[in-house]
C-alpha atoms as a PDB file:
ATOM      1  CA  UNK A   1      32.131   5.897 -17.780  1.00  0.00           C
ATOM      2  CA  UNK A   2      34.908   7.598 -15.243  1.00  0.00           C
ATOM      3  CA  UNK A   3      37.428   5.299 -14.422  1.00  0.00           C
ATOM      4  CA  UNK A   4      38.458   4.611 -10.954  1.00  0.00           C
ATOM      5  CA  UNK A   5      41.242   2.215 -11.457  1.00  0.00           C
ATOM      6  CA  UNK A   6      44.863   2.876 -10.374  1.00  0.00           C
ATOM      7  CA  UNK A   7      48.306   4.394 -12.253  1.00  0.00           C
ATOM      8  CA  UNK A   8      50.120   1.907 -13.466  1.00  0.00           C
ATOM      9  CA  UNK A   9      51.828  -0.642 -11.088  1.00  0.00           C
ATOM     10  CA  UNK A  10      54.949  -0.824 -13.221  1.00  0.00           C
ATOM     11  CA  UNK A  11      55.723   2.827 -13.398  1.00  0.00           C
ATOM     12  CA  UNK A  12      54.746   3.223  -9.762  1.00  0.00           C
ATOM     13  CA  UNK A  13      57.483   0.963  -8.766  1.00  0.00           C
ATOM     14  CA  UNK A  14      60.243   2.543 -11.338  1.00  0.00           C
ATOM     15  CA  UNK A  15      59.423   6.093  -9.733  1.00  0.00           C
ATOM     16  CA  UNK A  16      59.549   4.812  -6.134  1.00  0.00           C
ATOM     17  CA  UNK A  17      61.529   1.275  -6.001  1.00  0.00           C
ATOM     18  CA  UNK A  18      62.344   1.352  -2.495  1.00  0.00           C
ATOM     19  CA  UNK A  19      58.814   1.567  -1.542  1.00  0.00           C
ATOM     20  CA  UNK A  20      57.837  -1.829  -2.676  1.00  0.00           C
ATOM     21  CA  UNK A  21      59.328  -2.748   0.738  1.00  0.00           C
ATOM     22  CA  UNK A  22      58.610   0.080   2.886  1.00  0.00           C
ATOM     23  CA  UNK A  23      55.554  -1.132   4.845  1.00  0.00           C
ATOM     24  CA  UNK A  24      56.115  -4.323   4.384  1.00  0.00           C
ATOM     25  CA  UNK A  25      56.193  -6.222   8.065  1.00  0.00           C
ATOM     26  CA  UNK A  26      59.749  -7.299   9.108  1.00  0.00           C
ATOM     27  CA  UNK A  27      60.203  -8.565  12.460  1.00  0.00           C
ATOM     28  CA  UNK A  28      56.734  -8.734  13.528  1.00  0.00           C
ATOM     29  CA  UNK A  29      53.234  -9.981  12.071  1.00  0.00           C
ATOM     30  CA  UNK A  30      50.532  -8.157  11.128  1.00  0.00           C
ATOM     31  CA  UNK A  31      48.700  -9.740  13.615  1.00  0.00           C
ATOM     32  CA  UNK A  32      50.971  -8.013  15.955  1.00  0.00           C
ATOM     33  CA  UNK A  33      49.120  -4.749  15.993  1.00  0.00           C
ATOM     34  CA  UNK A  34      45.597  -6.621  17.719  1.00  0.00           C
ATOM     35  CA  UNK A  35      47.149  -7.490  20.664  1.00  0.00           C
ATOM     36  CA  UNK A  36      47.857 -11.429  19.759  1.00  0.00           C
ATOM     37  CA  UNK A  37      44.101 -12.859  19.005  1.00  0.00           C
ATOM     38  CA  UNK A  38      41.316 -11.266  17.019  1.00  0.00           C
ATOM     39  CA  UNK A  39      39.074 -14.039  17.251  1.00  0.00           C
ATOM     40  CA  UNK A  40      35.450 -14.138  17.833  1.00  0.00           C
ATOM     41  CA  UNK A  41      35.688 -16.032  21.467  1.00  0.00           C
ATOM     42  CA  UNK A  42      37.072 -15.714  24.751  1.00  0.00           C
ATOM     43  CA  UNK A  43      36.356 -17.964  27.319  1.00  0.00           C
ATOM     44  CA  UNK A  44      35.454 -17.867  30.793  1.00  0.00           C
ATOM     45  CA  UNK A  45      34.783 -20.037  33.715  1.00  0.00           C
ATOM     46  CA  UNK A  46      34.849 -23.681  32.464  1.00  0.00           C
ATOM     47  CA  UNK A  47      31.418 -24.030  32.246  1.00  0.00           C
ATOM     48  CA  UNK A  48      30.230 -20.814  30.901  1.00  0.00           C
ATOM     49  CA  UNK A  49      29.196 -20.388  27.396  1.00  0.00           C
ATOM     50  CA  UNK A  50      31.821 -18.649  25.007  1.00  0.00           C
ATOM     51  CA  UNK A  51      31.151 -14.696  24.872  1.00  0.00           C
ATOM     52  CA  UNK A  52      31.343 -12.584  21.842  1.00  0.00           C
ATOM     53  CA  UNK A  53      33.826 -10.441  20.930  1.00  0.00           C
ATOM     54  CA  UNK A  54      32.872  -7.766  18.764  1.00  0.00           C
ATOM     55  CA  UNK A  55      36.057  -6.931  16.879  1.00  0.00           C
ATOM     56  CA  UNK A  56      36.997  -9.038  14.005  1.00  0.00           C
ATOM     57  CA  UNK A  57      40.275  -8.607  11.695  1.00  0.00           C
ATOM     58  CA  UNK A  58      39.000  -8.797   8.159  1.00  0.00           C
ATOM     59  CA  UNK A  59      42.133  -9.477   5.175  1.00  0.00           C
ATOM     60  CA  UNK A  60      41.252  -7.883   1.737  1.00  0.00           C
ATOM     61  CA  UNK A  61      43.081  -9.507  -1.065  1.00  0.00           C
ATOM     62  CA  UNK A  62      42.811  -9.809  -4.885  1.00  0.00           C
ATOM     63  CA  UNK A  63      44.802  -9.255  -8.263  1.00  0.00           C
ATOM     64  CA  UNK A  64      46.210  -5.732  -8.843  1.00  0.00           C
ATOM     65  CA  UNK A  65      43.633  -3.441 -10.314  1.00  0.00           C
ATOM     66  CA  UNK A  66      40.730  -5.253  -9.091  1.00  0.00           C
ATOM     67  CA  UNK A  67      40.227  -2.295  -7.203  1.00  0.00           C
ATOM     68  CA  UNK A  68      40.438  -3.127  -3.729  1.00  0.00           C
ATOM     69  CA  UNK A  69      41.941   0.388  -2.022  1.00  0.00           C
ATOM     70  CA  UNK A  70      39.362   2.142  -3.523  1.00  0.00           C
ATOM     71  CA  UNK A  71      36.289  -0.012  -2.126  1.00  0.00           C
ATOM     72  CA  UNK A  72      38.369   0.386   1.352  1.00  0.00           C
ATOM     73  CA  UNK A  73      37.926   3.732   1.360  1.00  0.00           C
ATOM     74  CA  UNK A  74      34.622   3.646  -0.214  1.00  0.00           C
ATOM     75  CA  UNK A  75      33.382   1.592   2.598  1.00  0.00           C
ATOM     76  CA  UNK A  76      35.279   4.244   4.941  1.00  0.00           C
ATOM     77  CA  UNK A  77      34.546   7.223   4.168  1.00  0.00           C
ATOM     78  CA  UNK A  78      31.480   7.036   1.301  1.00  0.00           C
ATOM     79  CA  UNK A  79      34.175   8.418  -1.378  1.00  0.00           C
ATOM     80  CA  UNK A  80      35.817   7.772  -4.566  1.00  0.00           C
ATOM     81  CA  UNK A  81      39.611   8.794  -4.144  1.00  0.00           C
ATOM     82  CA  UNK A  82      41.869   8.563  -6.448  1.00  0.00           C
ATOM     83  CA  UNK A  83      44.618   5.436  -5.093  1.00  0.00           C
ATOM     84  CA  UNK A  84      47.701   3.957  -6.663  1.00  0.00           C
ATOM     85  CA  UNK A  85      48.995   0.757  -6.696  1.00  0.00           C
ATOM     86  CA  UNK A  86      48.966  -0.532  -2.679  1.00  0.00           C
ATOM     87  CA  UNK A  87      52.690  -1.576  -2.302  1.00  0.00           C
ATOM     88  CA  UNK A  88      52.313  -3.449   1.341  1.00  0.00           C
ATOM     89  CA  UNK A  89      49.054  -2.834   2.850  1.00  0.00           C
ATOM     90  CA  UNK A  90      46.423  -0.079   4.176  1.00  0.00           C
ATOM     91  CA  UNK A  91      44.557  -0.767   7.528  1.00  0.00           C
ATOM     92  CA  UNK A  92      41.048   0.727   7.923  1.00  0.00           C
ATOM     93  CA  UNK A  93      38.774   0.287  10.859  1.00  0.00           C
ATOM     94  CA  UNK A  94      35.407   0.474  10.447  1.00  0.00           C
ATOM     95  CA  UNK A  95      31.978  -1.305  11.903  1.00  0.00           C
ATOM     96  CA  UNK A  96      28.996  -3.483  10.567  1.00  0.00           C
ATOM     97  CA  UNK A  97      25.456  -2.436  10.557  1.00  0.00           C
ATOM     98  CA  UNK A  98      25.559  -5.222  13.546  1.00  0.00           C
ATOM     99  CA  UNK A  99      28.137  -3.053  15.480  1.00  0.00           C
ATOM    100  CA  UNK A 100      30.994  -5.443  14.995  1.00  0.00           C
ATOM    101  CA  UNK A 101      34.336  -3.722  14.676  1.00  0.00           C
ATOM    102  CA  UNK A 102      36.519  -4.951  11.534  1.00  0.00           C
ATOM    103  CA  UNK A 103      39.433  -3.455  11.122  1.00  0.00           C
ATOM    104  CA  UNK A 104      40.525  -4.231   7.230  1.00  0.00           C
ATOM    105  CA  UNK A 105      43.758  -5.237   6.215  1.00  0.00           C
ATOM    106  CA  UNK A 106      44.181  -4.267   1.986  1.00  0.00           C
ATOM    107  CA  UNK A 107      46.929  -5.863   0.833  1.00  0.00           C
ATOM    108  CA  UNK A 108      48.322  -5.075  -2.077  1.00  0.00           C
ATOM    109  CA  UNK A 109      47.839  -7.452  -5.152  1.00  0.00           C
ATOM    110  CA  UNK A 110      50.808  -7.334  -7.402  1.00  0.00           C
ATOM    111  CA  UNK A 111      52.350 -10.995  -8.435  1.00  0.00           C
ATOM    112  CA  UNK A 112      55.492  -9.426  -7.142  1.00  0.00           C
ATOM    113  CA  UNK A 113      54.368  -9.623  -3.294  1.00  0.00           C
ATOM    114  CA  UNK A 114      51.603 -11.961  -3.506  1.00  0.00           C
ATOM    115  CA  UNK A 115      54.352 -14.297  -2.097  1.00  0.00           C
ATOM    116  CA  UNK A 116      54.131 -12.228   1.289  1.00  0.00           C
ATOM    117  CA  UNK A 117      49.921 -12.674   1.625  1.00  0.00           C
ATOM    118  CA  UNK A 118      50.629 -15.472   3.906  1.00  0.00           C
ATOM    119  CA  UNK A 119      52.106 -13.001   5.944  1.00  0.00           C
ATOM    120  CA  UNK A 120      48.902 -11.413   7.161  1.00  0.00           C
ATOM    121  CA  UNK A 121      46.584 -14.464   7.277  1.00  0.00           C
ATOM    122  CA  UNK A 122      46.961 -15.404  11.302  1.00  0.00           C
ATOM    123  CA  UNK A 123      44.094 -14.670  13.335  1.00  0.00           C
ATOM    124  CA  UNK A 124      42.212 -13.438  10.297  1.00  0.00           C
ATOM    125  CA  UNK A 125      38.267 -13.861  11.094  1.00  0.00           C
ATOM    126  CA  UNK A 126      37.086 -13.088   7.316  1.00  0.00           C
ATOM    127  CA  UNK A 127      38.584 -12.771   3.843  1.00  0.00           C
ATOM    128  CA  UNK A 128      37.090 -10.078   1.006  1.00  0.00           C
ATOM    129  CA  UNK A 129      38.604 -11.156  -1.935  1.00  0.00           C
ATOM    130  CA  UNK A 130      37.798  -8.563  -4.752  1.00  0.00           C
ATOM    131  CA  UNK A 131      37.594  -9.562  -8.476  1.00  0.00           C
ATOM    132  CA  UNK A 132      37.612  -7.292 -11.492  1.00  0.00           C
ATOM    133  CA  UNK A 133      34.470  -8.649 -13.351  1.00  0.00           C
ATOM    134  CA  UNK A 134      35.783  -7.285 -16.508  1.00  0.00           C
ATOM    135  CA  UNK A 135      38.949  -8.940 -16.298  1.00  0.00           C
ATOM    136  CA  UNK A 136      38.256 -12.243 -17.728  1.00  0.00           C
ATOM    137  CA  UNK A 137      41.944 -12.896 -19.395  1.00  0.00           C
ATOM    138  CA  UNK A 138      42.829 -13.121 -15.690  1.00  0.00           C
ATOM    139  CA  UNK A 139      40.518 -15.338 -14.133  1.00  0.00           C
ATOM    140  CA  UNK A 140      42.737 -18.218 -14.030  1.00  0.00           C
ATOM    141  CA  UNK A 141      44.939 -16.407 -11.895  1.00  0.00           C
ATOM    142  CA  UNK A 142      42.628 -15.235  -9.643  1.00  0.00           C
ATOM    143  CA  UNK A 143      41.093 -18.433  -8.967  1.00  0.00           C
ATOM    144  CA  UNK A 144      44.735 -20.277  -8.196  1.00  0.00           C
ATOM    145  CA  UNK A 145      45.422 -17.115  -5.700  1.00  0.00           C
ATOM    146  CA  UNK A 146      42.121 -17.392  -3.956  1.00  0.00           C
ATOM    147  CA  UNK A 147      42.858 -21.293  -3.691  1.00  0.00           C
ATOM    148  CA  UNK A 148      45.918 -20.777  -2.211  1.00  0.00           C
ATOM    149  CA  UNK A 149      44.897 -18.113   0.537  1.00  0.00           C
ATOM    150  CA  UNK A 150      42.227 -20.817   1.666  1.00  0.00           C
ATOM    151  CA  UNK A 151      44.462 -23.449   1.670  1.00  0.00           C
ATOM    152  CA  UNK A 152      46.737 -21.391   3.821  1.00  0.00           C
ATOM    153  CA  UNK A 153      46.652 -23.541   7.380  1.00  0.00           C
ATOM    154  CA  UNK A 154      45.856 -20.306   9.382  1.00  0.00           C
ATOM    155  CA  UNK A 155      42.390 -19.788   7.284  1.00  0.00           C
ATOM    156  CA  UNK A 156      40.783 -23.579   8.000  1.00  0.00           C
ATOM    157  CA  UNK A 157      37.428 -22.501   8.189  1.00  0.00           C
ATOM    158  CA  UNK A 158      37.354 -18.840   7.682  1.00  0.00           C
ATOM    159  CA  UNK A 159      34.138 -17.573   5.650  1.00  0.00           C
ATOM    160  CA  UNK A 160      34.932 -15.465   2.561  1.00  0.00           C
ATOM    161  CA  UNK A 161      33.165 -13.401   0.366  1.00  0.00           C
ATOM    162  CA  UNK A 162      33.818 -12.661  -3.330  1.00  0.00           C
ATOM    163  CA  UNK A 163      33.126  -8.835  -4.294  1.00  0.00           C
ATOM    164  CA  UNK A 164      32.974  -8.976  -7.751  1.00  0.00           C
ATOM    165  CA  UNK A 165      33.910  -4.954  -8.743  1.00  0.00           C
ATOM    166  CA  UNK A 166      33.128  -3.211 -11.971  1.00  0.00           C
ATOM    167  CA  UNK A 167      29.851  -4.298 -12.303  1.00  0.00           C
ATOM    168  CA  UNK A 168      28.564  -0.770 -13.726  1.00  0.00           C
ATOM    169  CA  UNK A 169      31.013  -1.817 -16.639  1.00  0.00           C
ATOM    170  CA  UNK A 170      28.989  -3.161 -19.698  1.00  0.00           C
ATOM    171  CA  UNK A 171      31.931  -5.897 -20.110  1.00  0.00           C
ATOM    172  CA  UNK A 172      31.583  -7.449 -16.861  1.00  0.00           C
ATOM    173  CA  UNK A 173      30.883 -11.014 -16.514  1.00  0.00           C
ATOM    174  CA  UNK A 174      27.525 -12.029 -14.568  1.00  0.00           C
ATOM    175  CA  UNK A 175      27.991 -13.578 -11.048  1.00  0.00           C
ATOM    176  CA  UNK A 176      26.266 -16.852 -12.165  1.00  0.00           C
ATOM    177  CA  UNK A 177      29.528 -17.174 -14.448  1.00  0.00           C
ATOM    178  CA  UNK A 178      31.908 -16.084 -12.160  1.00  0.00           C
ATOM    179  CA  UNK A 179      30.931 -18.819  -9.294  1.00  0.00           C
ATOM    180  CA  UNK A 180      31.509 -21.113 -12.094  1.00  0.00           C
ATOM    181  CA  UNK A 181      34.663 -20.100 -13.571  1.00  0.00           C
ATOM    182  CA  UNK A 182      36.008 -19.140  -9.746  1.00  0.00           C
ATOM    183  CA  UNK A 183      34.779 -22.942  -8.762  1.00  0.00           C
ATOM    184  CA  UNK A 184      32.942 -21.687  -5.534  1.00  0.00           C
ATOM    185  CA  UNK A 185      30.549 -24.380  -4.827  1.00  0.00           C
ATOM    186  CA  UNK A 186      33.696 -26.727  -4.371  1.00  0.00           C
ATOM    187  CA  UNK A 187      34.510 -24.580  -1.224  1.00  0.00           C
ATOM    188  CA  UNK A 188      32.069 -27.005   1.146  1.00  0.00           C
ATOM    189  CA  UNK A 189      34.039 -26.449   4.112  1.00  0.00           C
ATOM    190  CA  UNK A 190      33.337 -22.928   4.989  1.00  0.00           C
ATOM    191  CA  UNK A 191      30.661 -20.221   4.279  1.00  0.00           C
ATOM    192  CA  UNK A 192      31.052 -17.776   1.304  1.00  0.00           C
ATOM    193  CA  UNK A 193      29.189 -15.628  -0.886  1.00  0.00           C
ATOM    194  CA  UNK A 194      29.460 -13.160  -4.100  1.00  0.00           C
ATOM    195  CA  UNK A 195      28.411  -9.992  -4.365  1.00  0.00           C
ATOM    196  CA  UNK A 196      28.351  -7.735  -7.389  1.00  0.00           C
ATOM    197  CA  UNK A 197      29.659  -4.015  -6.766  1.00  0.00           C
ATOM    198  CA  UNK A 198      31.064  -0.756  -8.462  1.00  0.00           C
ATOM    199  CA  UNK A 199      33.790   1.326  -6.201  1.00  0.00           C
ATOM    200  CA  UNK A 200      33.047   4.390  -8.944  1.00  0.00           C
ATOM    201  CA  UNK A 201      29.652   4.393  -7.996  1.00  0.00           C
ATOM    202  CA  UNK A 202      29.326   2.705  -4.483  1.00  0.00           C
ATOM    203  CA  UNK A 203      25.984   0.728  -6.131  1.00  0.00           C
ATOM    204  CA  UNK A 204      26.334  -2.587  -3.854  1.00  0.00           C
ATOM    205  CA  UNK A 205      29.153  -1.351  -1.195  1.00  0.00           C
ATOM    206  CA  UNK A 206      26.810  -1.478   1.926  1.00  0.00           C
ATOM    207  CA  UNK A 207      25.559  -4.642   0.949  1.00  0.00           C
ATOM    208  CA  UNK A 208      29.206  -6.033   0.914  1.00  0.00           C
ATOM    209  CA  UNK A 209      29.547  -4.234   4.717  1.00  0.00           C
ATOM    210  CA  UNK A 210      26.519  -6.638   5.555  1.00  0.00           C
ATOM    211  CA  UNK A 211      27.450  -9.442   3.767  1.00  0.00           C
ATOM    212  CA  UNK A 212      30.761  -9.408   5.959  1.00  0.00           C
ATOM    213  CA  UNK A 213      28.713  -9.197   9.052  1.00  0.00           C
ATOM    214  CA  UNK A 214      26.710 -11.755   8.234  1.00  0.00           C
ATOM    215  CA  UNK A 215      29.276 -14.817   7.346  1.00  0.00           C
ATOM    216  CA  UNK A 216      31.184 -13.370  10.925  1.00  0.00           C
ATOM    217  CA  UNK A 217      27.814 -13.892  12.550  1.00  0.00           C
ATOM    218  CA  UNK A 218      27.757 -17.288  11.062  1.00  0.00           C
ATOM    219  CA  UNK A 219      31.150 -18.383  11.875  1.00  0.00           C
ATOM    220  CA  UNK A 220      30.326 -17.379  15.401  1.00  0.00           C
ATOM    221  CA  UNK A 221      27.249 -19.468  15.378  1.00  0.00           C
ATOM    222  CA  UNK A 222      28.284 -23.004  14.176  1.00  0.00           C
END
């Protein structure tokens, strides 16, 4: 089985220890770079009916090693590329098979700047989070990190969707468990769903693309 996951975080970070800071924002936001508001309205005369904006800003968070930089670039460009341990964040832009433009903030996952996700949550219309399925010694962790991104004031409402990675792996625990152990059905305030994926071997990658669209379209809808 080829293994897509990255160098080690640890020895990243002794090579190159100033760039655990480098793109990390400073004086501005994230949310800086769309102009000020990314949501899905904009409204008109007082009495006209909300129009749609078809650009969302989509945050994609997880534990290191769950493999989220290399399902951003699978979703980009159809490839498996060799990444290392995302220090501050890539941006991707990319669209739906509705035509909505996200663009796709992957932020990197190390306990060392999950402190600074809050960072990037304003304005967000979507969160991925990614899991590694085979990871189970960490599932603890992951579940009190996803809590606390939803809890975050600026995501009241924003739909999420699990992407449960590594499923090609013969180790990796079924989705059925992992709504359980994650506690998903006590997130009744918002829409979510889980879907099962491999980045090595892109099997469920467009169907994550749609699921995305699909909880936007949603959102925009209730």
């Amino acid at each position: 089985m080829r293994d897509c996951s990255a160098a080690s975080a640890d020895q990243f970070a002794s090579q190159f220890p100033d760039a655990l800071t480098a793109n990390l924002p400073h004086d501005s936001r994230p949310v800086d770079r769309f102009g000020g508001n990314c949501g899905f309205f904009s409204m008109g005369a007082p009495n006209s009916k909300p129009q749609y904006k078809r650009q969302a800003k989509v945050v994609m968070m997880g534990l290191d090693f769950a493999g989220k930089s290399t399902l951003l670039y699978k979703l980009k460009r159809n490839q498996t590329v060799e990444t290392f341990p995302t220090v501050g964040f890539n941006v991707e832009s990319l669209e739906t098979d509705s035509h909505v433009s996200l663009t796709i903030w992957d932020v990197g996952g190390q306990d060392k700047l999950r402190p600074n996700w809050k960072e990037y949550l304003e304005d967000t219309d979507a969160l991925i989070f990614v899991m590694d399925s085979t990871d189970e010694a960490r599932l603890e962790d992951a579940t009190s990190e996803l809590l606390n991104v939803l809890n975050n004031d600026f995501m009241a409402g924003v739909p999420f969707l699990v992407l449960a990675n590594k499923q090609d792996m013969p180790s990796a625990l079924p989705l059925e468990d992992l709504v359980a152990k994650l506690k998903l059905e006590d997130y009744k305030d918002r829409a979510w769903e889980i879907k099962g994926c491999s980045a090595c071997t892109g099997e469920g990658v467009p169907e994550a693309l749609s699921a995305v669209g699909k909880l936007l379209k949603q959102r925009r809808l209730s």
